[in-house]
N, C-alpha and C. Protein backbone atom coordinates (compact mmCIF):
# COMPACT_ATOMS: atom_id res chain seq x y z
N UNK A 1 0.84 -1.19 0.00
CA UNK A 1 0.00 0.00 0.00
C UNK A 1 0.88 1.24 0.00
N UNK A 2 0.72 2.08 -0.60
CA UNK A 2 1.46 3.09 -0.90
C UNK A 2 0.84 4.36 0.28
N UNK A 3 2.18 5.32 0.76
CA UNK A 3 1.92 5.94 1.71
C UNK A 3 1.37 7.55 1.35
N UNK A 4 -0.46 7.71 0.70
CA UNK A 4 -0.61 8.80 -0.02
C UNK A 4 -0.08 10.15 0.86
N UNK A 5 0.00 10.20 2.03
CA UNK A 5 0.22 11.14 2.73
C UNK A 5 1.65 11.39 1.76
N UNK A 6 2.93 10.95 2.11
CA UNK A 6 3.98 10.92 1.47
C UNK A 6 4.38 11.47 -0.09
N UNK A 7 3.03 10.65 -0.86
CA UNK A 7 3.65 11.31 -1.79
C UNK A 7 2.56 12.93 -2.33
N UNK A 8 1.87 12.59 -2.09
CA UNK A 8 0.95 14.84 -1.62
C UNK A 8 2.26 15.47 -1.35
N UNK A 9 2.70 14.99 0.01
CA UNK A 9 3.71 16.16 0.59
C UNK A 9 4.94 15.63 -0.51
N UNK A 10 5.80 14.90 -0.88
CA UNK A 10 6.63 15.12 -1.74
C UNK A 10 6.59 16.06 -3.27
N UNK A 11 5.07 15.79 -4.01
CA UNK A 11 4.51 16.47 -4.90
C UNK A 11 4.62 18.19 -4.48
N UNK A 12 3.91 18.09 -3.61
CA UNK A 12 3.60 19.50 -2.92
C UNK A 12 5.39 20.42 -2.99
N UNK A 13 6.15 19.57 -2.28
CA UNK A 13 7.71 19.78 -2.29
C UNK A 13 8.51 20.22 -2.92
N UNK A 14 8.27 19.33 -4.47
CA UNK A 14 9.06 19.18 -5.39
C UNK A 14 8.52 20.41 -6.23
N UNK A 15 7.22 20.73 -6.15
CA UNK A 15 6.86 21.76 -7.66
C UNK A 15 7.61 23.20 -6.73
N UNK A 16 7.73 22.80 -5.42
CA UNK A 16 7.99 24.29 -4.66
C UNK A 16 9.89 24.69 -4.67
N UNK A 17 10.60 23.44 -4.72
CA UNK A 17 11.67 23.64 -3.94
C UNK A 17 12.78 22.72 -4.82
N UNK A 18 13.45 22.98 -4.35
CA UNK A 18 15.12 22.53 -5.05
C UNK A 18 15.29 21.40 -3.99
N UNK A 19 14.71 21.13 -3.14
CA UNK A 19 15.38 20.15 -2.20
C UNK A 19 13.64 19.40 -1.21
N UNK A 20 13.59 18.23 -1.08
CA UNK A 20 12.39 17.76 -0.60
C UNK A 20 12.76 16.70 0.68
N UNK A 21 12.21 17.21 1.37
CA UNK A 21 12.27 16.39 3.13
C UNK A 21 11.40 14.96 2.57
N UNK A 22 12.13 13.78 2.52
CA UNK A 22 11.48 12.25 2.74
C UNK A 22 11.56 11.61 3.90
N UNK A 23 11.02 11.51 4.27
CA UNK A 23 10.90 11.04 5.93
C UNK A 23 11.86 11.31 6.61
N UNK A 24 12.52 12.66 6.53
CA UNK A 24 13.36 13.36 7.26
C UNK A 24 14.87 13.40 6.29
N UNK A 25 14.96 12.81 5.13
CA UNK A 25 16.41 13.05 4.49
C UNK A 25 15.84 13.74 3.21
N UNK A 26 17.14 14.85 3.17
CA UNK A 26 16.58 15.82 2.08
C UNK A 26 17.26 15.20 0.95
N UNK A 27 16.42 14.97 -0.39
CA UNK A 27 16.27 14.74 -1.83
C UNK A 27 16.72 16.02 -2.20
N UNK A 28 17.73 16.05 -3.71
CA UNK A 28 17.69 17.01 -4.41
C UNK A 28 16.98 17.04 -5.42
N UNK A 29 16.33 17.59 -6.15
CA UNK A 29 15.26 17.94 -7.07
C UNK A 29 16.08 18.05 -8.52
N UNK A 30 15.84 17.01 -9.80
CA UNK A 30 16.79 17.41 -10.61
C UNK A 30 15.57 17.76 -12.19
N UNK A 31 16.39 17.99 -12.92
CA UNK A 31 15.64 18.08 -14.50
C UNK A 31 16.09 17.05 -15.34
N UNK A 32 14.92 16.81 -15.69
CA UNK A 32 15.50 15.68 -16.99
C UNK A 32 15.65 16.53 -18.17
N UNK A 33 16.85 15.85 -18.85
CA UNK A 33 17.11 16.74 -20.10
C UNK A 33 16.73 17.20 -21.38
N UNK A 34 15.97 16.93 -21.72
CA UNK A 34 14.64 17.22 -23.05
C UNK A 34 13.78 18.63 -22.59
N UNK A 35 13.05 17.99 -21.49
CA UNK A 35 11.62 19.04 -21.15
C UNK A 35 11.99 19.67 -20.29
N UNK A 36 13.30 19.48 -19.65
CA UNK A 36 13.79 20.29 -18.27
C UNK A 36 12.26 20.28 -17.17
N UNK A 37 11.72 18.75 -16.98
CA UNK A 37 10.57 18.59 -15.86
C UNK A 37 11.37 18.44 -14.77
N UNK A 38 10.81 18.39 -13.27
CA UNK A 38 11.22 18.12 -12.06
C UNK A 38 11.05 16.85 -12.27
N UNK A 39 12.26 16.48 -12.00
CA UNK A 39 12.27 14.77 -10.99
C UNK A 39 12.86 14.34 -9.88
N UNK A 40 12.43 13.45 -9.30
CA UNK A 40 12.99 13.07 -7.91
C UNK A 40 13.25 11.79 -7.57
N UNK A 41 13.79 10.85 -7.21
CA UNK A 41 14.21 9.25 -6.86
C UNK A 41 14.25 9.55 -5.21
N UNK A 42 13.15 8.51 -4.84
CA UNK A 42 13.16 8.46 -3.73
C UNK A 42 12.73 6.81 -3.46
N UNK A 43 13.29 6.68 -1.54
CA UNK A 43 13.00 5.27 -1.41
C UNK A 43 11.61 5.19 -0.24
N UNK A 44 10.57 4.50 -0.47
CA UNK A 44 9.43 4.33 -0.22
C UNK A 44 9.36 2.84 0.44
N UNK A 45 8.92 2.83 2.00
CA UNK A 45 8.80 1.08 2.26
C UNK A 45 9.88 0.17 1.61
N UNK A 46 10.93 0.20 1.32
CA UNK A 46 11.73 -0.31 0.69
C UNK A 46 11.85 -0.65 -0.93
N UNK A 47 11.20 0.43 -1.07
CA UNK A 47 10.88 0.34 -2.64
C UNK A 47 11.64 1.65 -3.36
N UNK A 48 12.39 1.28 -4.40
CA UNK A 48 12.40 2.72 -5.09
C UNK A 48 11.44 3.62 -6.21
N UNK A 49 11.03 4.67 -6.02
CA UNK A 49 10.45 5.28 -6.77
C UNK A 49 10.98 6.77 -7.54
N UNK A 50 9.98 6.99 -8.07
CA UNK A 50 10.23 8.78 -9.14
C UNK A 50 9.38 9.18 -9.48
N UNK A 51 9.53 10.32 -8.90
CA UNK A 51 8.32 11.42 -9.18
C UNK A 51 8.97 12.16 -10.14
N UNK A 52 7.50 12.32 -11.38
CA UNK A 52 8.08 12.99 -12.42
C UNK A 52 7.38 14.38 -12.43
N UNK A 53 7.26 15.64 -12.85
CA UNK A 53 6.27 16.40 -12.86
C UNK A 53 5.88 16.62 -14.45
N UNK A 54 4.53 16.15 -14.51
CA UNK A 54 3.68 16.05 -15.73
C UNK A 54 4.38 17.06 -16.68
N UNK A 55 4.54 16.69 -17.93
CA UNK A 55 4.84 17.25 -19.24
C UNK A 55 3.59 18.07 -20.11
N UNK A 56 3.38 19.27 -19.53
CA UNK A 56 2.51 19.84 -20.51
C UNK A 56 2.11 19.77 -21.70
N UNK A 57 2.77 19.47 -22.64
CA UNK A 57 2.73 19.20 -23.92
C UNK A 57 2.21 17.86 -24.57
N UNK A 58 2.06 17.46 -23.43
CA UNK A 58 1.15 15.69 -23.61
C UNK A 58 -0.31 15.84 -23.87
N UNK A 59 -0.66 14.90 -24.86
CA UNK A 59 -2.25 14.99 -25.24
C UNK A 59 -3.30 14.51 -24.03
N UNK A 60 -2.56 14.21 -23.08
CA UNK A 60 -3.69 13.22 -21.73
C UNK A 60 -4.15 13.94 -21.24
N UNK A 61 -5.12 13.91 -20.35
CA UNK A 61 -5.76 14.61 -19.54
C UNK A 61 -5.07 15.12 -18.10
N UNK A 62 -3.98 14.75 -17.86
CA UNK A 62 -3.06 14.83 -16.73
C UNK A 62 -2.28 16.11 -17.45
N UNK A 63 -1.93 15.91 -19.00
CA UNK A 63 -1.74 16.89 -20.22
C UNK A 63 -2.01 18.68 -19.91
N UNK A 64 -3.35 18.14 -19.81
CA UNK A 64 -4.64 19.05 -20.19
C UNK A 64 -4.53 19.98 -18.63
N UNK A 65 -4.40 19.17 -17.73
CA UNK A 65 -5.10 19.92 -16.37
C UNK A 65 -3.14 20.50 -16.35
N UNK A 66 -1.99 20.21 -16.69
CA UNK A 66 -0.97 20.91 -16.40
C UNK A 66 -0.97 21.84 -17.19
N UNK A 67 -1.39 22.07 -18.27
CA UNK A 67 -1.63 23.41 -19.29
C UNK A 67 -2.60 24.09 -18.85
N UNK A 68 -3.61 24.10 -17.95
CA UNK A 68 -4.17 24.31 -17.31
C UNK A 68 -4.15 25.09 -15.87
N UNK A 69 -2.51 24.58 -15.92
CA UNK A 69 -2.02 25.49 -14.27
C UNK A 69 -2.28 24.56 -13.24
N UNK A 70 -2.77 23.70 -13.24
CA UNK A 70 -2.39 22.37 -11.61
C UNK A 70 -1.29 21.89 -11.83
N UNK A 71 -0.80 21.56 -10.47
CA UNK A 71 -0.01 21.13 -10.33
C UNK A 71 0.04 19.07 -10.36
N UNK A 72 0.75 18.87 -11.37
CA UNK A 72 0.26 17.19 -12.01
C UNK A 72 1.60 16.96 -11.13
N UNK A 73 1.98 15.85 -11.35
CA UNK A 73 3.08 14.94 -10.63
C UNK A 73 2.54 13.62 -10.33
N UNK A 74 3.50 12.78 -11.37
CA UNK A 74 3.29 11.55 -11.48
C UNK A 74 4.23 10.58 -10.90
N UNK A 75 4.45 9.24 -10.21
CA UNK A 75 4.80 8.60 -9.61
C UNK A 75 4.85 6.99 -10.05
N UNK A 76 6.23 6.83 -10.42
CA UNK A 76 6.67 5.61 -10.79
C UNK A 76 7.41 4.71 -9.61
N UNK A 77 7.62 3.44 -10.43
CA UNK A 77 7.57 2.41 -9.14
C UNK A 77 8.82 1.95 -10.14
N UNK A 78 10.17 2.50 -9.85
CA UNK A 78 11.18 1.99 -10.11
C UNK A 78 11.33 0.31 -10.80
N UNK A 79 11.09 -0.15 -10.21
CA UNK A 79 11.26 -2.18 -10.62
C UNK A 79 10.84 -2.39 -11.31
N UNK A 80 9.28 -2.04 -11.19
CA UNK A 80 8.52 -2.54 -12.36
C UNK A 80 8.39 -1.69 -13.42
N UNK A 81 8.70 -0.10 -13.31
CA UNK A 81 9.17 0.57 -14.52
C UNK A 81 7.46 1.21 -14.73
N UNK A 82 6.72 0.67 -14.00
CA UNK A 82 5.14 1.09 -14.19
C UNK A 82 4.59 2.32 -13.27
N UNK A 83 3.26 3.45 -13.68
CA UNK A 83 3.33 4.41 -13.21
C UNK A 83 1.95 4.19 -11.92
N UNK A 84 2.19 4.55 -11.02
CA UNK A 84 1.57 3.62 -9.57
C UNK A 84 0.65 5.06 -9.27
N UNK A 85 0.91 6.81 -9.02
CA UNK A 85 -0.09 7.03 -8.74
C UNK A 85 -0.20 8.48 -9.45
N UNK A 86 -0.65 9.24 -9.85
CA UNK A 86 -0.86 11.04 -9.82
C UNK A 86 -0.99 11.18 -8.82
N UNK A 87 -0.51 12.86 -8.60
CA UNK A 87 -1.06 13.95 -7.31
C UNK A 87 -1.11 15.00 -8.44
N UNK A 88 -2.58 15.45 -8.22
CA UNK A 88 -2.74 16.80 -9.10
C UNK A 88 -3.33 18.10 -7.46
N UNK A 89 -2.80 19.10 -7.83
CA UNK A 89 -2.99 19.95 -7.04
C UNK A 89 -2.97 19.41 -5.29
N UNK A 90 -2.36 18.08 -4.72
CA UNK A 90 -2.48 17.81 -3.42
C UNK A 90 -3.45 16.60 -2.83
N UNK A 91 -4.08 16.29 -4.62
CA UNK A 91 -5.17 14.99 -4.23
C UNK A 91 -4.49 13.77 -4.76
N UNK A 92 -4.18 12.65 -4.37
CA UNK A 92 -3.66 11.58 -4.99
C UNK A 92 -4.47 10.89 -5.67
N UNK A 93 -4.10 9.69 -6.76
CA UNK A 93 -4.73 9.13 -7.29
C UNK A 93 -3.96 7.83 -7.45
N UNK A 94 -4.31 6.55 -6.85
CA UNK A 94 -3.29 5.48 -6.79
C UNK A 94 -4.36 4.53 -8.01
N UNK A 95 -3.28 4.27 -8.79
CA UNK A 95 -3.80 3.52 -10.21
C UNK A 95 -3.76 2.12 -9.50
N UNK A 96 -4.71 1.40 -10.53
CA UNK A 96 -4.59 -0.12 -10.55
C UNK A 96 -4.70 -0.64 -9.59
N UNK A 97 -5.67 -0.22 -8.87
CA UNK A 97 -5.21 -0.86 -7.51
C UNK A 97 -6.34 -2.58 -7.39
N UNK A 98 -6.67 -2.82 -6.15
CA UNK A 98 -8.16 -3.67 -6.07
C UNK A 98 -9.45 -3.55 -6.66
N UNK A 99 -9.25 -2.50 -6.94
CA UNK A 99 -10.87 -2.42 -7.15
C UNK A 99 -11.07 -2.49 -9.07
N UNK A 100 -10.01 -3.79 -9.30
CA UNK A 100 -10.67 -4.11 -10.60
C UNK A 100 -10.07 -2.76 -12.23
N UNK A 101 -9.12 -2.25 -11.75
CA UNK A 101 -8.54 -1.77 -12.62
C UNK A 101 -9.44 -0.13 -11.88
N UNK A 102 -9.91 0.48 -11.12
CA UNK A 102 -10.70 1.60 -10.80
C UNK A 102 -9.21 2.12 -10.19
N UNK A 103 -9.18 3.52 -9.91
CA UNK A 103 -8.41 4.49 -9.20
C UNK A 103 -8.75 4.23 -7.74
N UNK A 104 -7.98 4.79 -6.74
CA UNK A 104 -8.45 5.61 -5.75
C UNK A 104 -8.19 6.46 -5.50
N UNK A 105 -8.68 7.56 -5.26
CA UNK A 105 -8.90 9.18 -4.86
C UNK A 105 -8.86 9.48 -3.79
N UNK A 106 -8.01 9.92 -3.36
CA UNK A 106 -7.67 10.35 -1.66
C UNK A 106 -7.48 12.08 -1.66
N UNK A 107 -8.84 11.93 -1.39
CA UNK A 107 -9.14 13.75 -0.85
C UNK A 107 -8.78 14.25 0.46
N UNK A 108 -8.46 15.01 1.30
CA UNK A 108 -8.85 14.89 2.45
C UNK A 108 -8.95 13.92 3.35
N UNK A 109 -7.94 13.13 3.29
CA UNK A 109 -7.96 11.74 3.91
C UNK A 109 -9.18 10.69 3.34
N UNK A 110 -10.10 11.31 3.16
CA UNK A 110 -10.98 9.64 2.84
C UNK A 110 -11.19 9.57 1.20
N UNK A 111 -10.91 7.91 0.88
CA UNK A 111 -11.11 7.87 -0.70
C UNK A 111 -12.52 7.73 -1.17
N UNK A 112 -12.32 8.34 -2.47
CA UNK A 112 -13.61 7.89 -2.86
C UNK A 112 -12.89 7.23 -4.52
N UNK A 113 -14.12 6.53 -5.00
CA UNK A 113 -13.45 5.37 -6.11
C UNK A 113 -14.04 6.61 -7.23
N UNK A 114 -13.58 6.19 -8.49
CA UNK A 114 -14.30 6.89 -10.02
C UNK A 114 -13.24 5.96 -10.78
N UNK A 115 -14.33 5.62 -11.85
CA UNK A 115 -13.75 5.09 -13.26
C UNK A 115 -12.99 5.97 -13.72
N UNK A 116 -11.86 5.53 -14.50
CA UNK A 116 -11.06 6.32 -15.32
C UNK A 116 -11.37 6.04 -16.62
């Protein structure tokens, strides 16, 4: 189970700052070299991950809402190379999870489900 608190506040972090507190050790914030986006490698439950910050110029709807002015930030799961959750503006969205290929949406602490 992924820790949504964690990655809000890393999202939240990274669009703000050159440097991001992970459970107390500071990450440096780098650019990848094409789109010059924020990225970050961090270790999660013993897992490694990367937060990317959404590429405006993408036709998706994650696309759409960063051309848009929210703040997107997407979250990969190192190993498997697969993308595990969004945080747009501070709300998470953990893909694929149980519920049959559905999201979960973590507002305000409590989820609520929606088809994607």
């Amino acid at each position: 189970m992924l820790d949504t608190a964690l990655l809000a506040s890393i999202a939240q972090q990274m669009m703000a700052s050159d440097k991001v507190d992970v459970n107390g050790e500071l990450v440096t914030v780098s650019r990848t070299s094409k789109h010059r986006l924020r990225t970050l490698a961090f270790t999660m439950d013993g897992r490694e991950y990367q937060a990317i910050e959404q590429n405006a110029e993408k036709p998706s709807r994650w696309g759409r809402l960063a051309r848009e002015g929210h703040q997107v930030v997407q979250f990969k799961d190192s190993g498997t190379n697969r993308f595990v959750a969004v945080v747009v503006d501070g709300d998470v969205t953990v893909y694929g999870d149980e519920h049959g290929g559905r999201g979960r949406q973590v507002r305000g602490g409590q989820p609520t489900l929606y088809k994607f």
